[in-house]
Protein backbone atom coordinates (compact mmCIF):
# COMPACT_ATOMS: atom_id res chain seq x y z
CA UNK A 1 -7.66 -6.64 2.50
CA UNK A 2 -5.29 -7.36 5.23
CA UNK A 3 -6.18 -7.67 8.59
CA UNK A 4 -2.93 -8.05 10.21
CA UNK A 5 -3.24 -4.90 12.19
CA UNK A 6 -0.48 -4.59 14.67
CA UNK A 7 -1.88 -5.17 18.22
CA UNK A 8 0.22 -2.29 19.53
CA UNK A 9 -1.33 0.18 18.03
CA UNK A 10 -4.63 2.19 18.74
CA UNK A 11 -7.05 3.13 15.91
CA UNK A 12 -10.31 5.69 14.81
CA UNK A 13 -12.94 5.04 13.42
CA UNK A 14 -11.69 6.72 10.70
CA UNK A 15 -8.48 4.76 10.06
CA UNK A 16 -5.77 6.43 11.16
CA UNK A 17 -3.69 4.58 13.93
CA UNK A 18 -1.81 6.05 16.68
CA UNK A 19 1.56 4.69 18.39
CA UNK A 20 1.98 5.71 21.97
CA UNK A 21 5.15 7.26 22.53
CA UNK A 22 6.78 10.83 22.94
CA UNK A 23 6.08 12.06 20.79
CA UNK A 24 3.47 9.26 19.40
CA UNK A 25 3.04 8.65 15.75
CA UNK A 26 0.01 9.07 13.53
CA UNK A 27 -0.84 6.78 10.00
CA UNK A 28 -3.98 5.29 8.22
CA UNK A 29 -4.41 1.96 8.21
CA UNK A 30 -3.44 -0.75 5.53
CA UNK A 31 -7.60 -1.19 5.30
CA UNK A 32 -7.76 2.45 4.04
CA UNK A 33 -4.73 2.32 1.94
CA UNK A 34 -6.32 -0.25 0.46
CA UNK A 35 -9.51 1.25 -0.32
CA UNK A 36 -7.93 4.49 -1.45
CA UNK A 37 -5.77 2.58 -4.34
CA UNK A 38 -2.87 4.13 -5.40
CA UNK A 39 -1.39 7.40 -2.61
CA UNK A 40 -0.38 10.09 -4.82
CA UNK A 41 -0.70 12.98 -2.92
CA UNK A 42 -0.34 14.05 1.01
CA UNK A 43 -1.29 17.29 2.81
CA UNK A 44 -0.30 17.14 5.96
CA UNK A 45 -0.17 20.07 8.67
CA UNK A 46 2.93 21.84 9.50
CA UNK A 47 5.48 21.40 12.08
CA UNK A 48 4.40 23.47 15.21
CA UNK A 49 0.40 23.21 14.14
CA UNK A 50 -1.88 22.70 17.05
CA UNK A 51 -4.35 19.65 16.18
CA UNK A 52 -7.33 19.04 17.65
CA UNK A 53 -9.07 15.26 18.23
CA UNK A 54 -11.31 14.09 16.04
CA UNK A 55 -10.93 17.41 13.59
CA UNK A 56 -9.49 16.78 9.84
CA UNK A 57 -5.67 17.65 9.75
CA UNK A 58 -4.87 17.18 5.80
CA UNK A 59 -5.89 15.15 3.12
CA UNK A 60 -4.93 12.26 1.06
CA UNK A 61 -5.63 11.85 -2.50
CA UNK A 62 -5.27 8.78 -4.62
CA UNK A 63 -6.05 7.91 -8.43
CA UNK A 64 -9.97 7.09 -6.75
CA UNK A 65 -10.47 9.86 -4.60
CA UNK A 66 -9.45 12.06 -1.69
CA UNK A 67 -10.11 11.85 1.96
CA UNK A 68 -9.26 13.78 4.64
CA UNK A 69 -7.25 13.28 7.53
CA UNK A 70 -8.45 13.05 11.33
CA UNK A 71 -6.43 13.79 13.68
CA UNK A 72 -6.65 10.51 16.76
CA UNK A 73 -5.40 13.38 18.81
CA UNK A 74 -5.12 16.73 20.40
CA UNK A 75 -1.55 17.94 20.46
CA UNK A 76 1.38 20.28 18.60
CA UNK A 77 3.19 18.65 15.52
CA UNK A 78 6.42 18.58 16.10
CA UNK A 79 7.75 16.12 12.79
CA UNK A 80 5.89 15.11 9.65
CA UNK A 81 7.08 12.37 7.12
CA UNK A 82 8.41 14.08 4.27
CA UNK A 83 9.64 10.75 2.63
CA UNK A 84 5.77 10.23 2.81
CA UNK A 85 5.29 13.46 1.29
CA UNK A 86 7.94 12.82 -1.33
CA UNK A 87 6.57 9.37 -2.11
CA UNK A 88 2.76 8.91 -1.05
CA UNK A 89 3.14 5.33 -2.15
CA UNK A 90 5.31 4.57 0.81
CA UNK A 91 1.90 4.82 2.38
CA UNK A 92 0.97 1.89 0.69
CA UNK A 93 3.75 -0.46 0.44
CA UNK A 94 4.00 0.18 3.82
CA UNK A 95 1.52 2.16 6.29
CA UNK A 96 2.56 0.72 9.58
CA UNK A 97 6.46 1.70 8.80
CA UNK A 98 7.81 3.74 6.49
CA UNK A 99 4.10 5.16 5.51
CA UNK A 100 3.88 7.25 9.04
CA UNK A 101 2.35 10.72 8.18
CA UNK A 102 3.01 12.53 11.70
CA UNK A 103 4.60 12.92 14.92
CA UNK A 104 2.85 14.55 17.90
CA UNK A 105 2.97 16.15 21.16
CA UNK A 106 0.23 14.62 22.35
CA UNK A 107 -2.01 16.56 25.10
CA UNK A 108 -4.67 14.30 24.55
CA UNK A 109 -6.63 11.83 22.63
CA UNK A 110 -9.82 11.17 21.36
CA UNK A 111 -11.54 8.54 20.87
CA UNK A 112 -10.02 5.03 20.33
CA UNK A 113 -10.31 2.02 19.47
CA UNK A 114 -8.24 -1.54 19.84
CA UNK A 115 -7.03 -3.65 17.14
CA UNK A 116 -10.14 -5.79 17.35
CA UNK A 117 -12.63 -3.30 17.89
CA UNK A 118 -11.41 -1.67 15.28
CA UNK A 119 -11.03 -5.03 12.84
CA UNK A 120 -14.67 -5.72 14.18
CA UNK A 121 -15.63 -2.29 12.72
CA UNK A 122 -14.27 -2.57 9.47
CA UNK A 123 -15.15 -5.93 8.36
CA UNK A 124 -17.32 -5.99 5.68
């Protein structure tokens, strides 16, 4: 597992990240890539759906399982990654970068946490 989590970043408890910006951009982490094995399937929300913090947004499905989704924040979606969608393995080759899932009008977040909070959290 890698813990080179980029110190920019904010993260859930749940393992999506969140890059402050306008809009700001939504991913999981490399540490649930990881644990999900090989992406092979996205469902992400459409463009112009209103997401609420801390409520599941889609779903991600791999050869082990599928998990849902949280959004880090409350806000309209104005761009998902259809790449992403096209490829779910971009998510793990690279789910800092390329891997991004959304893009969001963000009206407000929930509840964060910092890289090492959140590498504190999920060791083990």
């Amino acid at each position: 597992m890698s813990t080179d989590l980029p110190t920019a970043l904010h993260y859930t408890a749940e393992h999506e990240w969140l890059q402050d910006g306008s809009p700001s951009t939504i991913g999981i982490t490399a540490v649930a890539a990881d644990a999900l094995g090989d992406i092979v399937y996205l469902e992400l929300p459409a463009v112009g759906a209103e997401l609420v913090a801390g409520a599941v947004v889609g779903e991600i499905e791999s050869t082990k399982s599928v998990s849902e989704l949280y959004s880090p924040v409350s806000g309209t979606v104005i761009e998902i990654n259809q790449s992403a969608v096209d490829d779910p393995s971009v998510v793990n080759t690279d789910p800092y970068g390329a891997g991004w899932l959304l893009k969001v009008d963000v009206t407000s977040t929930g509840p964060l946490l910092t890289s090492d909070e959140y590498a504190a959290q999920s060791a083990g």
